[in-house]
PDB file of N, CA and C in Angstrom:
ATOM      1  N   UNK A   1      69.175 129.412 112.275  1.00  0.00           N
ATOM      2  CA  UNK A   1      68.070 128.519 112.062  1.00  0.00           C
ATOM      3  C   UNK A   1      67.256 128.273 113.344  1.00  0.00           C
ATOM      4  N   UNK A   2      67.891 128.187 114.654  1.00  0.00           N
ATOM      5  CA  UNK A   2      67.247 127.642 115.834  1.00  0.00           C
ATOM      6  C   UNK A   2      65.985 128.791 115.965  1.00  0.00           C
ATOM      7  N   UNK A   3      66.047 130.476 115.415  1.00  0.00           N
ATOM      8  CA  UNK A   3      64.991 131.222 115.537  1.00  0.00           C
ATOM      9  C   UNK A   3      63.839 130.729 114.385  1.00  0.00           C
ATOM     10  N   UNK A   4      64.333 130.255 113.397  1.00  0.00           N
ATOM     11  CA  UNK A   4      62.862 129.883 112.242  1.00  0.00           C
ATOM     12  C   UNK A   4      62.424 128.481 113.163  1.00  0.00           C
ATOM     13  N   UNK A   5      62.688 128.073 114.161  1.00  0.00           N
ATOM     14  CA  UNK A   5      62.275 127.486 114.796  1.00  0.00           C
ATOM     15  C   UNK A   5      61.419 127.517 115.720  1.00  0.00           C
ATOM     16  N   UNK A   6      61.540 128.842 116.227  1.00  0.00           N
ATOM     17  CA  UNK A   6      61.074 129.484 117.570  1.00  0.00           C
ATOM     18  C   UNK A   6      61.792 128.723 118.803  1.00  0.00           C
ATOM     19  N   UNK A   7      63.312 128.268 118.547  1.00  0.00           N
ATOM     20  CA  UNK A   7      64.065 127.625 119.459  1.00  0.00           C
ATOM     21  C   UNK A   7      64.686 128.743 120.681  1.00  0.00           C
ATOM     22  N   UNK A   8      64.677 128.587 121.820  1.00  0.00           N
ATOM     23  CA  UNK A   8      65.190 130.190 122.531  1.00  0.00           C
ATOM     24  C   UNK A   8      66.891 130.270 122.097  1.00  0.00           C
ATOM     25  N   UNK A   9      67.125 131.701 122.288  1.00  0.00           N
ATOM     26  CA  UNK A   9      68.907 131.839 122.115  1.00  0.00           C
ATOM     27  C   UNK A   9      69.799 130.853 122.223  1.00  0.00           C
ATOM     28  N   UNK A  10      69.955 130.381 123.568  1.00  0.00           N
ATOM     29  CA  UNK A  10      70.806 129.425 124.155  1.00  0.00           C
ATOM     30  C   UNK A  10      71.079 128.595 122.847  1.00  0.00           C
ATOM     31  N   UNK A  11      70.126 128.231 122.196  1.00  0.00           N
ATOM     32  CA  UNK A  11      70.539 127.304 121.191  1.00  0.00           C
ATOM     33  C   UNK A  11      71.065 127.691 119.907  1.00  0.00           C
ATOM     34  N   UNK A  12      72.281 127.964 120.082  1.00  0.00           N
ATOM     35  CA  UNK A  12      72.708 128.666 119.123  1.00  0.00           C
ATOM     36  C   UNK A  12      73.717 127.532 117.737  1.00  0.00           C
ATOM     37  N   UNK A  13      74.046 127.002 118.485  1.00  0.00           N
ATOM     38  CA  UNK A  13      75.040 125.468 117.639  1.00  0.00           C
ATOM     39  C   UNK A  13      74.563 124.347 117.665  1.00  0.00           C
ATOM     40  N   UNK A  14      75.112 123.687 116.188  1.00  0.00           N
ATOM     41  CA  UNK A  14      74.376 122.807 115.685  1.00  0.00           C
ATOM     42  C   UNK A  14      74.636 121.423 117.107  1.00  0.00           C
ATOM     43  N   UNK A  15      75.284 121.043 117.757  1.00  0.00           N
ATOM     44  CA  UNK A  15      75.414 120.252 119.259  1.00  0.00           C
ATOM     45  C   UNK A  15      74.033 120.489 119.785  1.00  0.00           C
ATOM     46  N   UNK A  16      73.595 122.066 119.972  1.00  0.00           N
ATOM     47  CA  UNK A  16      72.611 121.645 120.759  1.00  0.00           C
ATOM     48  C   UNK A  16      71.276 121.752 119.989  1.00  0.00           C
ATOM     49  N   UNK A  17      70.982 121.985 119.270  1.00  0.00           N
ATOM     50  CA  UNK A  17      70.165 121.906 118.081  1.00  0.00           C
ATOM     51  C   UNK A  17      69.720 120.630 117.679  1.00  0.00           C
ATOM     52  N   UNK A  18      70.684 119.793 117.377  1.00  0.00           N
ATOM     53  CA  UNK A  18      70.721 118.042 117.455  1.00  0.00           C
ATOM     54  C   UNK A  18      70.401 117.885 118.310  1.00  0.00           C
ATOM     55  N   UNK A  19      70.313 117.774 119.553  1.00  0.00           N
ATOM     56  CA  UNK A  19      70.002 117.447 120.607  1.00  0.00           C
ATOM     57  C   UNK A  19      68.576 117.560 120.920  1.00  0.00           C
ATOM     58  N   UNK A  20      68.103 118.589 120.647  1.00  0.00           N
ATOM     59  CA  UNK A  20      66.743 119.561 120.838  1.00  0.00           C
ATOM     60  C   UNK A  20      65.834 118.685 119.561  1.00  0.00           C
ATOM     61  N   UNK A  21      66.690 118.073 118.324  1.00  0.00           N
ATOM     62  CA  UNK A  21      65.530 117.853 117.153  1.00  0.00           C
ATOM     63  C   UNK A  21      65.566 116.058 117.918  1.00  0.00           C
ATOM     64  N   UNK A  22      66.649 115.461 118.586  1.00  0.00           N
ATOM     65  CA  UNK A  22      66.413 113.982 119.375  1.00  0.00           C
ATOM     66  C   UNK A  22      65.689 114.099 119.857  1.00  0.00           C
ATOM     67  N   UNK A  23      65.634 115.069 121.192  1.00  0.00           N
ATOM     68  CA  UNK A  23      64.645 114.789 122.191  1.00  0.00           C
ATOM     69  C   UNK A  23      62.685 115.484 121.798  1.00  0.00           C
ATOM     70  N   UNK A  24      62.814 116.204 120.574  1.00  0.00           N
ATOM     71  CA  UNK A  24      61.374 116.029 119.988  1.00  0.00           C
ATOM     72  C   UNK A  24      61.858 117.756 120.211  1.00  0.00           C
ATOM     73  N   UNK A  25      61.334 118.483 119.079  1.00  0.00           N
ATOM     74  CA  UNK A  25      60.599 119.730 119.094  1.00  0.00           C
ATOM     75  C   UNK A  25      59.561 120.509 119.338  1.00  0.00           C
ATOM     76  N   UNK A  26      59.515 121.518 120.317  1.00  0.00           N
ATOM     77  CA  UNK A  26      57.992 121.771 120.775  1.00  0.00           C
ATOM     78  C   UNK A  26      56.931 121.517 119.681  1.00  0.00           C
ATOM     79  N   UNK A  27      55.809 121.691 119.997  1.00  0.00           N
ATOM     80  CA  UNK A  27      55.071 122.237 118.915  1.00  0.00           C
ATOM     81  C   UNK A  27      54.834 123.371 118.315  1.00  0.00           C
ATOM     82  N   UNK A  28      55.653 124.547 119.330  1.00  0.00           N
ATOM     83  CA  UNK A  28      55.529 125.493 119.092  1.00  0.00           C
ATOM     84  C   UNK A  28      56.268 126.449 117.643  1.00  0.00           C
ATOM     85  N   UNK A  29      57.316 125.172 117.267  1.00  0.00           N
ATOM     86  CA  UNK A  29      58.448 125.050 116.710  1.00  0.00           C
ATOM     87  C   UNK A  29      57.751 125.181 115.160  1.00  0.00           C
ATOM     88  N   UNK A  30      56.609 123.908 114.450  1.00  0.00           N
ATOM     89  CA  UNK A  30      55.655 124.110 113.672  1.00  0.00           C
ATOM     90  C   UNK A  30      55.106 125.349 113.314  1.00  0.00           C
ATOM     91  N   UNK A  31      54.518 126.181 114.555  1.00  0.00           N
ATOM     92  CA  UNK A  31      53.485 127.104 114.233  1.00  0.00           C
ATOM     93  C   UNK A  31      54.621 128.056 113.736  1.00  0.00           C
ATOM     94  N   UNK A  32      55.849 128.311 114.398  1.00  0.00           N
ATOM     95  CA  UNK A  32      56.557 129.249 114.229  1.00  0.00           C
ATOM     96  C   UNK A  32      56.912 129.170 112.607  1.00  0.00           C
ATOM     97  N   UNK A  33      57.396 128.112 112.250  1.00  0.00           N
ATOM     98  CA  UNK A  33      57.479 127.961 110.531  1.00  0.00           C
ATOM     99  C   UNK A  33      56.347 127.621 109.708  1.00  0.00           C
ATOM    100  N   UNK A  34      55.281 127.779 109.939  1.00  0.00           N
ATOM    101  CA  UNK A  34      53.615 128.697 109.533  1.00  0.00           C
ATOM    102  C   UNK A  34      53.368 129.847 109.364  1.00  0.00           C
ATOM    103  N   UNK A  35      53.409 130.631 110.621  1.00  0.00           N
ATOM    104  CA  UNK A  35      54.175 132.020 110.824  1.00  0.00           C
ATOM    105  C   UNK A  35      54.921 132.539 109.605  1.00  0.00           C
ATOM    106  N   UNK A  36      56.511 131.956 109.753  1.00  0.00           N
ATOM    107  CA  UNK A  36      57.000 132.628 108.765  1.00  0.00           C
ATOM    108  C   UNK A  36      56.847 132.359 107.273  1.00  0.00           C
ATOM    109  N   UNK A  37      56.087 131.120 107.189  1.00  0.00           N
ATOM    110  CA  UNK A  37      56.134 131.737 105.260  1.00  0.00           C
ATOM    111  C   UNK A  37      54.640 132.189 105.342  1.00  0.00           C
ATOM    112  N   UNK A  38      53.709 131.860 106.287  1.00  0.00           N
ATOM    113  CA  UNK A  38      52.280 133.166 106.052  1.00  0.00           C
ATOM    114  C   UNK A  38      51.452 132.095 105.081  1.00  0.00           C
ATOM    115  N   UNK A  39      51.476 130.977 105.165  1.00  0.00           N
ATOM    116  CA  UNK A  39      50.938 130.141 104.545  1.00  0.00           C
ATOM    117  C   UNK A  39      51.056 128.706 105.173  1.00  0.00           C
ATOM    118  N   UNK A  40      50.249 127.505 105.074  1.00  0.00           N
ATOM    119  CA  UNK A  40      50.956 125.875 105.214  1.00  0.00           C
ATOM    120  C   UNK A  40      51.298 125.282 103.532  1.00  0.00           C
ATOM    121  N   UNK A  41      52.537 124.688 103.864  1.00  0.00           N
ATOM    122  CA  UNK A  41      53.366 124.123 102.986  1.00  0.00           C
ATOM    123  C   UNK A  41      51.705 123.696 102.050  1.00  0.00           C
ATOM    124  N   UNK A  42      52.246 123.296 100.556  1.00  0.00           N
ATOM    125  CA  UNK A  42      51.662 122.202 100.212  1.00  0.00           C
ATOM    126  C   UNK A  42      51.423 120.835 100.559  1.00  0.00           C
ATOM    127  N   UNK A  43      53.006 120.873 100.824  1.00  0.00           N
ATOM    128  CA  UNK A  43      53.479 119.296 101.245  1.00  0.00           C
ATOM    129  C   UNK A  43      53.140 119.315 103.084  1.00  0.00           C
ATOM    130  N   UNK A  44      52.425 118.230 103.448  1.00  0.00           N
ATOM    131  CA  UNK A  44      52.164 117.911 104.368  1.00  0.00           C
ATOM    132  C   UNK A  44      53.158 117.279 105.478  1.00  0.00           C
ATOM    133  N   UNK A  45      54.252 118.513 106.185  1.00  0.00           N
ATOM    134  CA  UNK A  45      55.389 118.522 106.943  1.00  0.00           C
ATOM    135  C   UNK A  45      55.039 117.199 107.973  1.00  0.00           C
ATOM    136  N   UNK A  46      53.948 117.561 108.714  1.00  0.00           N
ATOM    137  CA  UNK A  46      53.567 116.715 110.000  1.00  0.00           C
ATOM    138  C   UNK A  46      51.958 116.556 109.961  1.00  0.00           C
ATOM    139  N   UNK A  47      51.454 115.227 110.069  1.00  0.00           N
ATOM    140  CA  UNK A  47      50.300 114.998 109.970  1.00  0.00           C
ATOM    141  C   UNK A  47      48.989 116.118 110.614  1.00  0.00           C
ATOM    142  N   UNK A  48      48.374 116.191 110.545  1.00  0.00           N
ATOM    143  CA  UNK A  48      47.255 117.211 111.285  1.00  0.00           C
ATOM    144  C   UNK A  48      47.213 116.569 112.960  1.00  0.00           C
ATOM    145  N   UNK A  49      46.839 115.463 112.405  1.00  0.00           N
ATOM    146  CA  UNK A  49      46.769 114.410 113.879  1.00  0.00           C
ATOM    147  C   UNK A  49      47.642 114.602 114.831  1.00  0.00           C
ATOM    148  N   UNK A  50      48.772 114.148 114.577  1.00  0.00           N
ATOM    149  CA  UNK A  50      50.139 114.108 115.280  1.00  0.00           C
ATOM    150  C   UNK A  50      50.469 115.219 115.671  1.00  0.00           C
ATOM    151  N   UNK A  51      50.147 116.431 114.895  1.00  0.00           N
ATOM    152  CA  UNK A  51      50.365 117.836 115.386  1.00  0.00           C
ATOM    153  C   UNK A  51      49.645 118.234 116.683  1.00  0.00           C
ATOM    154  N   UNK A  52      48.204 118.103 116.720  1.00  0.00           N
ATOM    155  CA  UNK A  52      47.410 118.099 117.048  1.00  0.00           C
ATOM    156  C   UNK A  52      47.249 117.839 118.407  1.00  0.00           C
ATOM    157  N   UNK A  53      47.685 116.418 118.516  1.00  0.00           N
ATOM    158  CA  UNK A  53      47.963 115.266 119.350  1.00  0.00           C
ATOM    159  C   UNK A  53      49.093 115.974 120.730  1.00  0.00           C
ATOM    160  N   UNK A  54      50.221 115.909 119.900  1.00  0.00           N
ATOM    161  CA  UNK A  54      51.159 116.831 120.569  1.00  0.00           C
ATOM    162  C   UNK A  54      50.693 117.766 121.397  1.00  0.00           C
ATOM    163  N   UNK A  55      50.079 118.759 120.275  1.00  0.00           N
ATOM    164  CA  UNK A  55      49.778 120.025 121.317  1.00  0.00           C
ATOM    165  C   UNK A  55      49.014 119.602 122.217  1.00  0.00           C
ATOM    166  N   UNK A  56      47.696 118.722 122.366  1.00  0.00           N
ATOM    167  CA  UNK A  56      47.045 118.822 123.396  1.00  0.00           C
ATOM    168  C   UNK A  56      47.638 118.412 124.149  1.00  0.00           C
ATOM    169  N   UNK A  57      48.281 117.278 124.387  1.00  0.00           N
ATOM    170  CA  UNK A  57      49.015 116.550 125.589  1.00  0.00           C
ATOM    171  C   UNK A  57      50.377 117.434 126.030  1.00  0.00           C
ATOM    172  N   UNK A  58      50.489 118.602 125.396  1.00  0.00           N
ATOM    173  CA  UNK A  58      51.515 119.125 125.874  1.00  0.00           C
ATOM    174  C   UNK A  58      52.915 118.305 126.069  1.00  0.00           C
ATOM    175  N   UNK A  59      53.255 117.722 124.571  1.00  0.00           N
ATOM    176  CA  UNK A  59      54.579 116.870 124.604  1.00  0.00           C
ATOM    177  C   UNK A  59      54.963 117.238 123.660  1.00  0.00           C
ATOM    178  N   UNK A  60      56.380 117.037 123.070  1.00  0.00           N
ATOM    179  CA  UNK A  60      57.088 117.391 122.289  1.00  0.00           C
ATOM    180  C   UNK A  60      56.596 116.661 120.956  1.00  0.00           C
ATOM    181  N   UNK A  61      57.370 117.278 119.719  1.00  0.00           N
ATOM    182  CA  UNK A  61      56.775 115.979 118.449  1.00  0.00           C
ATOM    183  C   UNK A  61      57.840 115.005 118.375  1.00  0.00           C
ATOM    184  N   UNK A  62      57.536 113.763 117.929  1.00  0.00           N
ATOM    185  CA  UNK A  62      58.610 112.751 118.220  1.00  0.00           C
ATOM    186  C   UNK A  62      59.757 113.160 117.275  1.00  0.00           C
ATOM    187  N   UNK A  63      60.510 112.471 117.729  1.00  0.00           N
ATOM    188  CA  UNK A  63      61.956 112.985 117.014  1.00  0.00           C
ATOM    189  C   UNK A  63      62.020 112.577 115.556  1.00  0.00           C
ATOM    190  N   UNK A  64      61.448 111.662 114.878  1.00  0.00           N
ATOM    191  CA  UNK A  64      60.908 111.692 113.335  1.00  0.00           C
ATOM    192  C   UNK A  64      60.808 112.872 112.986  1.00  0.00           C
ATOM    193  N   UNK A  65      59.459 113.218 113.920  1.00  0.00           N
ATOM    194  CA  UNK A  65      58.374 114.123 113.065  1.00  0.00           C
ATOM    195  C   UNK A  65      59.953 115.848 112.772  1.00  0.00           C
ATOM    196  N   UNK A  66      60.198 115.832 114.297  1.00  0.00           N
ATOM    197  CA  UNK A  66      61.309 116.746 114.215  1.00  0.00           C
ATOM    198  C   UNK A  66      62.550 117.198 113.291  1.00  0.00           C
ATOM    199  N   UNK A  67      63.056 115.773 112.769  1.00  0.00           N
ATOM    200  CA  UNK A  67      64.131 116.025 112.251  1.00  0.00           C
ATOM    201  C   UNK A  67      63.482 116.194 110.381  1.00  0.00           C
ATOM    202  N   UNK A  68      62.404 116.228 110.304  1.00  0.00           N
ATOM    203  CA  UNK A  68      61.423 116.393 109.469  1.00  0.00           C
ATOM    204  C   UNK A  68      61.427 118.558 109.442  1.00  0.00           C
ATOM    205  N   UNK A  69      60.860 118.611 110.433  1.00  0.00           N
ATOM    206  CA  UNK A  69      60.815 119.877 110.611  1.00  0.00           C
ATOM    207  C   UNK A  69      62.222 120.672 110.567  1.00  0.00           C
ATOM    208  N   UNK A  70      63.714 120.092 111.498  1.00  0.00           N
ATOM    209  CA  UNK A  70      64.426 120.032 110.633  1.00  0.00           C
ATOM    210  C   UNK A  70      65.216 120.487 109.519  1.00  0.00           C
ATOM    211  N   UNK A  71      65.279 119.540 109.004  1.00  0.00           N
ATOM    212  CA  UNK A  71      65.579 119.426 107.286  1.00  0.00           C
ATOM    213  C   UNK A  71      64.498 120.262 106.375  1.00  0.00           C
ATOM    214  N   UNK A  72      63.461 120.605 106.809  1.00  0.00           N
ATOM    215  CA  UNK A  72      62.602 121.710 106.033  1.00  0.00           C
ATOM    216  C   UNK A  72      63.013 122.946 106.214  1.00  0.00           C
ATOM    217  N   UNK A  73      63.463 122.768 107.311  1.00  0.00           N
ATOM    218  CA  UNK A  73      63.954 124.473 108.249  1.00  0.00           C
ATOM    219  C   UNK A  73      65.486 124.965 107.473  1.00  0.00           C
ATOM    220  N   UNK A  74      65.977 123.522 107.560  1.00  0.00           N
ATOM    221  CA  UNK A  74      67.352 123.877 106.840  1.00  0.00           C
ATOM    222  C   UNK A  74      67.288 123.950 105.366  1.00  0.00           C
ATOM    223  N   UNK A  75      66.354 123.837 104.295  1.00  0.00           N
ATOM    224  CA  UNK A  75      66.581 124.281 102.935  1.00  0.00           C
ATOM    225  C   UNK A  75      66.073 125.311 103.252  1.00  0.00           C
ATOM    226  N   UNK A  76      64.819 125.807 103.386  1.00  0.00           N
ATOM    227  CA  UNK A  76      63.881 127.217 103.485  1.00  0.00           C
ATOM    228  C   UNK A  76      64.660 127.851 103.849  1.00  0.00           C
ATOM    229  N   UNK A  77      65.914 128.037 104.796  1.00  0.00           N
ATOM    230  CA  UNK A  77      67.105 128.864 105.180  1.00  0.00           C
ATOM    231  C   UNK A  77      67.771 129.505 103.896  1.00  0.00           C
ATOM    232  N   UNK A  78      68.192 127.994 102.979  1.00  0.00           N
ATOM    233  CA  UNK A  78      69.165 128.326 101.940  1.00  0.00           C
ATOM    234  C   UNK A  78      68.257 129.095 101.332  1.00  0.00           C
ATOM    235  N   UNK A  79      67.447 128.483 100.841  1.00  0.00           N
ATOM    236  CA  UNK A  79      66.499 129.487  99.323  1.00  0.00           C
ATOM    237  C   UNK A  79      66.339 130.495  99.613  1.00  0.00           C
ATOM    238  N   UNK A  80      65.892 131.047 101.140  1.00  0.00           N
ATOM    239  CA  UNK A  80      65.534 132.376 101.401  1.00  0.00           C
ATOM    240  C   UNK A  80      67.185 133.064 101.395  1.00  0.00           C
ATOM    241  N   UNK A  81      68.100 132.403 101.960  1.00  0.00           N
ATOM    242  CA  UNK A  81      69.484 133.275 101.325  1.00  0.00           C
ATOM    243  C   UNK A  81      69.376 133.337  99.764  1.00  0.00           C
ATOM    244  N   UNK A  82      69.356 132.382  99.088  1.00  0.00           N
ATOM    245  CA  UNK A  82      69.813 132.443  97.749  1.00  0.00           C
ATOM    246  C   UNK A  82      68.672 133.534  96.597  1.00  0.00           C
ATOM    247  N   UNK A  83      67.518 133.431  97.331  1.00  0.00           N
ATOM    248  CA  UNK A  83      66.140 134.441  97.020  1.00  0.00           C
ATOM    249  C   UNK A  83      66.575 135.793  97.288  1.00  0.00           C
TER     250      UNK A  83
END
């Protein structure tokens, strides 16, 4: 999962993974699960704003918005196994 993230190697277990969705997820983390389904959700993952926001200031997304991203990352995992 840490790659449908665009998380680097190192992060391979869920310890540091948790850790990484506390302290906020890049933004880069978003585009990367854009990327892979080649579309934006219906459902509105993270505000436009807040996305937005993030990227310009070059800060992470708050750890909400993250564990948001997340828990999206972790079903889209299953279905695409079970697909």
């Amino acid at each position: 999962m840490p790659e449908f993230l665009g998380l680097p190697e190192e992060i391979w277990d869920s310890a540091s993974l948790e850790i990484n969705v506390e302290g906020g997820l890049p933004t880069s983390s978003f585009e990367k699960i854009l990327a892979v389904m080649h579309s934006r959700p219906v459902l509105d993952l993270i505000p436009e704003r807040a996305f937005r926001r993030a990227k310009s200031e070059k800060i992470p997304l708050s750890p909400t918005k993250s564990q948001i991203l997340y828990d999206f990352s972790r079903a889209y995992v299953v279905v695409d196994r079970v697909h």
